[in-house]
C-alpha atoms as a PDB file:
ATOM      1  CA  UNK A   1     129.867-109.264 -29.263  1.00  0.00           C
ATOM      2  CA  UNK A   2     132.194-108.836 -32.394  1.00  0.00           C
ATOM      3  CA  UNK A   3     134.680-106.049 -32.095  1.00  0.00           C
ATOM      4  CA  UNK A   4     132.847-103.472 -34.024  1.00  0.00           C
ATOM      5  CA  UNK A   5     135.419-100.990 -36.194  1.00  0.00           C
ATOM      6  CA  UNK A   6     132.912 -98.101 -37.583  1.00  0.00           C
ATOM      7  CA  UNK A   7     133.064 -95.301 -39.867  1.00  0.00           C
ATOM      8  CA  UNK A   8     130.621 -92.878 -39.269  1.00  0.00           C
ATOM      9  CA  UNK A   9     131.279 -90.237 -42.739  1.00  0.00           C
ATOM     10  CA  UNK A  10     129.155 -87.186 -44.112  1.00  0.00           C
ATOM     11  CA  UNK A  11     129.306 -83.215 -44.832  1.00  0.00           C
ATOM     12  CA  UNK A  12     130.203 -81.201 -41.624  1.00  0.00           C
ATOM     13  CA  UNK A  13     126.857 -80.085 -40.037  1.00  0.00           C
ATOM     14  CA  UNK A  14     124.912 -83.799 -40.828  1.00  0.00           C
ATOM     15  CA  UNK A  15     126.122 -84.939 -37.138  1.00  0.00           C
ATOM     16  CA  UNK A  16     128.591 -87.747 -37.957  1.00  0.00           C
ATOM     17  CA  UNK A  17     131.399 -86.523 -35.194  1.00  0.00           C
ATOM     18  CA  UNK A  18     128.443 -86.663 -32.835  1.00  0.00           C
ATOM     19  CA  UNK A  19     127.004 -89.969 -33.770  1.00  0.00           C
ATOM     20  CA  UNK A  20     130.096 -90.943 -33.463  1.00  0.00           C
ATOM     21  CA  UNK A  21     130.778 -89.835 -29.742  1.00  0.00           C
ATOM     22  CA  UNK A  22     127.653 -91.145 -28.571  1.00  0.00           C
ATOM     23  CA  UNK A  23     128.353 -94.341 -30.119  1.00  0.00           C
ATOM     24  CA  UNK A  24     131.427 -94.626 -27.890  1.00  0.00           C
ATOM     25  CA  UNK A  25     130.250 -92.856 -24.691  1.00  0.00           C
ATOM     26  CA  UNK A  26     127.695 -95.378 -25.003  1.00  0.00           C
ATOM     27  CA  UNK A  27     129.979 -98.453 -25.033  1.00  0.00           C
ATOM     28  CA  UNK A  28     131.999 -96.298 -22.223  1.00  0.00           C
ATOM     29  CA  UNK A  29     128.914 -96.312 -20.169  1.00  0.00           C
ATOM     30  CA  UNK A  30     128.708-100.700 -21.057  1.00  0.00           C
ATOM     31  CA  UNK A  31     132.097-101.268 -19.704  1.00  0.00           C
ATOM     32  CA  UNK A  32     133.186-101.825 -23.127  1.00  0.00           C
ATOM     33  CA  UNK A  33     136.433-100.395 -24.956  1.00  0.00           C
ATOM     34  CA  UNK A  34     136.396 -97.923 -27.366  1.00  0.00           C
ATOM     35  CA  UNK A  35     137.816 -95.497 -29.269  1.00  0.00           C
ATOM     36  CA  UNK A  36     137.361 -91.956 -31.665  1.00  0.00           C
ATOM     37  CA  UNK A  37     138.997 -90.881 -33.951  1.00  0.00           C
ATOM     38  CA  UNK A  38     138.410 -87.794 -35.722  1.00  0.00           C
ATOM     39  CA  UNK A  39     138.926 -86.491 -39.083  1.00  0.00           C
ATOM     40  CA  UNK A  40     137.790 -83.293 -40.669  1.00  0.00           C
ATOM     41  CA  UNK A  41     138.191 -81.884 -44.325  1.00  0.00           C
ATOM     42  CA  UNK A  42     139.497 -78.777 -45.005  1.00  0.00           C
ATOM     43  CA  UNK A  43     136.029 -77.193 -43.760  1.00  0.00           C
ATOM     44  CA  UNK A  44     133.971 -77.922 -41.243  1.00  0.00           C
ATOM     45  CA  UNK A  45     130.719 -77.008 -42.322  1.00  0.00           C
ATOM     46  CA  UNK A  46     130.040 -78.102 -45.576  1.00  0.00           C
ATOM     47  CA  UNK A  47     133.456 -79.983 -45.943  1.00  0.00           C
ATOM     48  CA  UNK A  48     133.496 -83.661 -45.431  1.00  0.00           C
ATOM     49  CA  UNK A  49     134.048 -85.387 -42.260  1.00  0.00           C
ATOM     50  CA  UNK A  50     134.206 -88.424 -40.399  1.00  0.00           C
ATOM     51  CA  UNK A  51     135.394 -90.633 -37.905  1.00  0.00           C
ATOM     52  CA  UNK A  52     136.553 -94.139 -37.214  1.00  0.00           C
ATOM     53  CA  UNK A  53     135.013 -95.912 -33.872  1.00  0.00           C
ATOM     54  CA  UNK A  54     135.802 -99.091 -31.946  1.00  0.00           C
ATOM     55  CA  UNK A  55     133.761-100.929 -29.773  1.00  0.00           C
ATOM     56  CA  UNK A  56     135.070-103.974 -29.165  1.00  0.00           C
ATOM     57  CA  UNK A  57     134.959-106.403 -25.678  1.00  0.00           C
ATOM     58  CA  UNK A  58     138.665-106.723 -25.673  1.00  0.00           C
ATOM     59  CA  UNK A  59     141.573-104.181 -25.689  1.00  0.00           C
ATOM     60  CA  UNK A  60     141.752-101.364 -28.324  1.00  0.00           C
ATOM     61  CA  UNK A  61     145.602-100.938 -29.582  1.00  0.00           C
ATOM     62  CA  UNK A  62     145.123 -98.458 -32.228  1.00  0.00           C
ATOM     63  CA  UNK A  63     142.175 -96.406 -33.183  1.00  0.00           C
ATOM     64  CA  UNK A  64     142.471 -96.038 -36.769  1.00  0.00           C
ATOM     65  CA  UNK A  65     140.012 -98.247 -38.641  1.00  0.00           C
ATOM     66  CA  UNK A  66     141.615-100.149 -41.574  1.00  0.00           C
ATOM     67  CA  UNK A  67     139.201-102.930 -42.226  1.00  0.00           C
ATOM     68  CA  UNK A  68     135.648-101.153 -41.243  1.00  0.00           C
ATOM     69  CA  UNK A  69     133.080-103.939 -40.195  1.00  0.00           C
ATOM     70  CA  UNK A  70     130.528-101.214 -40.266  1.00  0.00           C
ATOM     71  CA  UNK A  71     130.040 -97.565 -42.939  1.00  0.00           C
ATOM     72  CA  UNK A  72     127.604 -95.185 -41.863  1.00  0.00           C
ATOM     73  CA  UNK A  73     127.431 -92.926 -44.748  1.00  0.00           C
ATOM     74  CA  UNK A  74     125.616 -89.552 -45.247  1.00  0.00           C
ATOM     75  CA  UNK A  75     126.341 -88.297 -48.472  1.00  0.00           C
ATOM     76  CA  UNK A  76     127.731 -89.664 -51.875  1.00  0.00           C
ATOM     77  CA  UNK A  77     131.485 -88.710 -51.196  1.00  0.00           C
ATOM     78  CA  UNK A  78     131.790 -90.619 -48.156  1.00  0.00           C
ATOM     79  CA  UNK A  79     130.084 -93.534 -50.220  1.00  0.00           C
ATOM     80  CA  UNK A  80     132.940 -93.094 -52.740  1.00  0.00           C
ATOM     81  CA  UNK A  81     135.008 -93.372 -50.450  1.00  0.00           C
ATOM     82  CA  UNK A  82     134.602 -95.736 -47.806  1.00  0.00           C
ATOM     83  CA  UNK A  83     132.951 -98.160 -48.997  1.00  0.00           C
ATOM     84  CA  UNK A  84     135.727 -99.730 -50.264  1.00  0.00           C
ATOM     85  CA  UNK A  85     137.049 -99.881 -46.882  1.00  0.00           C
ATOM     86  CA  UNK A  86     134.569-101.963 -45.733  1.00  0.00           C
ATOM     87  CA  UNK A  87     135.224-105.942 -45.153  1.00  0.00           C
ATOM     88  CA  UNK A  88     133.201-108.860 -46.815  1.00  0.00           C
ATOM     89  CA  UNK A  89     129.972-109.106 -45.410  1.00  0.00           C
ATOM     90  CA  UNK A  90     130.323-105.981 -43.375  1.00  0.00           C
ATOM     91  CA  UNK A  91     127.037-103.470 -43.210  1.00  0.00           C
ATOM     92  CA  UNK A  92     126.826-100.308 -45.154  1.00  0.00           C
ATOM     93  CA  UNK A  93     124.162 -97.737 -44.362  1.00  0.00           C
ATOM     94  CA  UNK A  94     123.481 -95.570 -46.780  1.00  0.00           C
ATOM     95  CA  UNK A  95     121.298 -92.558 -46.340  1.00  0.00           C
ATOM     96  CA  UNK A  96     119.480 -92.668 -49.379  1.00  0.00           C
ATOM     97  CA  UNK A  97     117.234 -89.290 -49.000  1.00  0.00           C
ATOM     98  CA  UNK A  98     121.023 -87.846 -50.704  1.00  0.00           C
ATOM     99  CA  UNK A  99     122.426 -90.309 -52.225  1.00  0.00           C
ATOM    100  CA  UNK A 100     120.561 -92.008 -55.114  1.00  0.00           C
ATOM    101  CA  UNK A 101     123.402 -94.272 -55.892  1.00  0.00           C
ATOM    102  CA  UNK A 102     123.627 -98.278 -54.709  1.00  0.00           C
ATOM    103  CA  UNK A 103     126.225 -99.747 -53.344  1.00  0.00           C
ATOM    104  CA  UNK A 104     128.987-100.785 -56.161  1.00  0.00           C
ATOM    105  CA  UNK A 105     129.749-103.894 -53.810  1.00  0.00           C
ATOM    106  CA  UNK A 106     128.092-106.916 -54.134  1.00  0.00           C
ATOM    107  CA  UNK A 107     130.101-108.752 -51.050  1.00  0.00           C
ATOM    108  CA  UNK A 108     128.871-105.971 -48.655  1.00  0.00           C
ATOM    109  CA  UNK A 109     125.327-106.115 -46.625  1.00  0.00           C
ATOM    110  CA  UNK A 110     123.768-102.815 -47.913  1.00  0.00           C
ATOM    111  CA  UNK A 111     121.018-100.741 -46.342  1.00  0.00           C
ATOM    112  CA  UNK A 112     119.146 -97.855 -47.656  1.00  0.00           C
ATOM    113  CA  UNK A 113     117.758 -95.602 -44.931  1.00  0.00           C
ATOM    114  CA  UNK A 114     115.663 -92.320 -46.203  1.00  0.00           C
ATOM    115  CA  UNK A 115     117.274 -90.551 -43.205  1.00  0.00           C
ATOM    116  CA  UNK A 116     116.439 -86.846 -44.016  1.00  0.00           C
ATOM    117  CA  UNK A 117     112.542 -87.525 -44.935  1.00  0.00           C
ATOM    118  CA  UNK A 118     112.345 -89.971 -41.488  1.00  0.00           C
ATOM    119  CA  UNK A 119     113.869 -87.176 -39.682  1.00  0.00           C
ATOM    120  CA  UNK A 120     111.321 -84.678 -41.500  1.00  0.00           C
ATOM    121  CA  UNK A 121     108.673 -86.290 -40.503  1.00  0.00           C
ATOM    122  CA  UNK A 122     109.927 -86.663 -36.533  1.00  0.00           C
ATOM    123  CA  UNK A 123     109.948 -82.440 -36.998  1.00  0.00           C
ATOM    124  CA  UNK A 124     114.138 -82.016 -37.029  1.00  0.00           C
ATOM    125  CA  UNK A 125     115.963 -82.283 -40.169  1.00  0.00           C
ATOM    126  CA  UNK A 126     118.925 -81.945 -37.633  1.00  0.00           C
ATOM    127  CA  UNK A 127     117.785 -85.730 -36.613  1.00  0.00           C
ATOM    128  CA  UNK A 128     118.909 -87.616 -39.192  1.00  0.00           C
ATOM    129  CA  UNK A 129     122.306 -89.158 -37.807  1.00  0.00           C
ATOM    130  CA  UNK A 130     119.614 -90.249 -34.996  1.00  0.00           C
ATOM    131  CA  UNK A 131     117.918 -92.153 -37.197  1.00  0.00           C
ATOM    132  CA  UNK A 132     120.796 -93.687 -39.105  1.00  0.00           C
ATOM    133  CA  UNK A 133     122.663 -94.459 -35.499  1.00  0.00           C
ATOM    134  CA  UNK A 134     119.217 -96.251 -34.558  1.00  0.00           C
ATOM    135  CA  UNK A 135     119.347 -97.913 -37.973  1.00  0.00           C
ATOM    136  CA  UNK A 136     122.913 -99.198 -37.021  1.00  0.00           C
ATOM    137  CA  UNK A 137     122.452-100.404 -33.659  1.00  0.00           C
ATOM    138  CA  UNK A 138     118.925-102.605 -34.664  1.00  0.00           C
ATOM    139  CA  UNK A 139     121.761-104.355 -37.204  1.00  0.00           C
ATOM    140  CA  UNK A 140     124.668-104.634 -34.648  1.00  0.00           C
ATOM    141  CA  UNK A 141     123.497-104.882 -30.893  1.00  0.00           C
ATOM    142  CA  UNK A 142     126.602-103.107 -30.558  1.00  0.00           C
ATOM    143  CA  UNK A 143     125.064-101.433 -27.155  1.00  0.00           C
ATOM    144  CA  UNK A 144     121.638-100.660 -26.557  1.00  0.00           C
ATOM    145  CA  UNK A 145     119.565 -97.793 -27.145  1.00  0.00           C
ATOM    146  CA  UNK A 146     119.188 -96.873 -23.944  1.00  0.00           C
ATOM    147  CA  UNK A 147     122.803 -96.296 -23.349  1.00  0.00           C
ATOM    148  CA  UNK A 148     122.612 -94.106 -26.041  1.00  0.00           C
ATOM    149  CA  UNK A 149     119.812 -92.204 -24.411  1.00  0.00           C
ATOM    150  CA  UNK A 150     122.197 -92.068 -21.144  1.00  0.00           C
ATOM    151  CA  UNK A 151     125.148 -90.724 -23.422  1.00  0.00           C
ATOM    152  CA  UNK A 152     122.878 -87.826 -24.655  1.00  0.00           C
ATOM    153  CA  UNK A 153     121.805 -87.225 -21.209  1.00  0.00           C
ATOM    154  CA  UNK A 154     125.263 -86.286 -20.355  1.00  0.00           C
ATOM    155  CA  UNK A 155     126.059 -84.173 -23.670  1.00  0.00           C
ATOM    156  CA  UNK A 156     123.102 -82.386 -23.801  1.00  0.00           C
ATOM    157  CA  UNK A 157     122.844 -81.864 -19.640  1.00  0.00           C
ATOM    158  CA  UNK A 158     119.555 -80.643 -18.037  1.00  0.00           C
ATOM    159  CA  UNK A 159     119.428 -77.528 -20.423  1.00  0.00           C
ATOM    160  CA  UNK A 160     118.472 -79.349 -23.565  1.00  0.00           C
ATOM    161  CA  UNK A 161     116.429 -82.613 -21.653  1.00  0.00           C
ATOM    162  CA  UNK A 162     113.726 -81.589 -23.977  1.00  0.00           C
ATOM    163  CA  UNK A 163     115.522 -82.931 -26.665  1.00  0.00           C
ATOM    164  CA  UNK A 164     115.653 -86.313 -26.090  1.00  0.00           C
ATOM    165  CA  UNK A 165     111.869 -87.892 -26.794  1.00  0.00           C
ATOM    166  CA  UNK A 166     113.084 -86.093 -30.490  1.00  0.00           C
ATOM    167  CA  UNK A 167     116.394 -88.042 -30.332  1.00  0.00           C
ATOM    168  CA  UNK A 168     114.859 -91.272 -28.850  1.00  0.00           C
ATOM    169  CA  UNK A 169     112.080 -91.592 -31.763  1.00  0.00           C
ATOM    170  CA  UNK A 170     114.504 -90.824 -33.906  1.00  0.00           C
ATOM    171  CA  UNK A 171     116.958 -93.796 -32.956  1.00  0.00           C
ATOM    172  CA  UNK A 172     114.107 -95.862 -32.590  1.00  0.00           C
ATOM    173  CA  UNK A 173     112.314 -94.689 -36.552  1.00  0.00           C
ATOM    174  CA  UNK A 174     115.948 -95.825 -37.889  1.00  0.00           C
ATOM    175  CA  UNK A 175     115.978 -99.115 -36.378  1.00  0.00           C
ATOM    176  CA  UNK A 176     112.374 -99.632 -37.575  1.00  0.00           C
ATOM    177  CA  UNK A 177     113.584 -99.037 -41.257  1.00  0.00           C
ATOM    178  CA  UNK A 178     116.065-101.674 -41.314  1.00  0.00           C
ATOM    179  CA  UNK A 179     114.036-104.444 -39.871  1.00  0.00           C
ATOM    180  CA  UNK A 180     113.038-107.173 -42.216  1.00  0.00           C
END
């Protein structure tokens, strides 16, 4: 596996911080390094946020992400601005239920994922970084589903176990929209 260096970016409230963690609790629980590092505008619901993971076989010495292999965006401003941030050839997933733009990149591997009406249709709107996670990790490998089923386990804790068949279609809708 490729070190993968992933910006997970949206509004506050659309779940990037904890796509995010459960991206790296999930490469914790592989024996993998990572890191996360968080970044909020100046509100947190509503404002924009985001944060920079690394996943990577070998040792992480620094957790900022400079040259992103990977952009999860959720909303045009993070498209604005991280896409440019990406490097050649690396994957951009764009959730295109609110953003009706394309990528401006022709050098970047785009992906258009209707995350909102996907997560509609599973019955939580509050699904959609599910789906767009799942959509990521069908194009990476970068762990496994599963481990990111573990991961919620330990967030959510017995109290919410009745979340996670919601979660797990979820992950598993978004990696069906990005296969060829």
């Amino acid at each position: 596996m490729a070190t993968q260096q992933v910006i997970c970016a949206g509004f506050g409230g659309q779940g990037v911080m904890s796509m995010g963690q459960l991206l790296t609790y999930a490469g914790m629980l592989e024996d993998k390094n990572v890191s996360w590092l968080p970044s909020y505008g100046p509100e947190m619901r509503g404002g924009t946020a985001n944060c920079s993971v690394i996943v990577s076989e070998s040792p992480v010495g620094s957790p900022i992400v400079t040259h992103a292999t990977s952009a999860i965006v959720m909303n045009l401003p993070s498209l604005l601005k991280f896409e440019k941030d990406l490097v050649q050839d690396g994957i951009l997933l764009v959730n295109s239920s609110l953003i009706q733009r394309k990528a401006s990149r022709e050098d970047v591997k785009a992906y258009y994922v209707p995350a909102n009406e996907i997560a509609n249709e599973i019955g939580n709107a509050k699904v959609a970084n599910m789906v767009m996670l799942g959509a990521f990790l069908e194009l990476t490998k970068v762990v496994s589903i599963d481990s990111i089923i573990a991961a919620l386990r330990k967030v959510f804790g017995p109290a919410k176990e009745d979340l996670i068949p919601m979660n797990k279609e979820a992950l598993e809708k978004g990696a069906e929209a990005v296969r060829g």
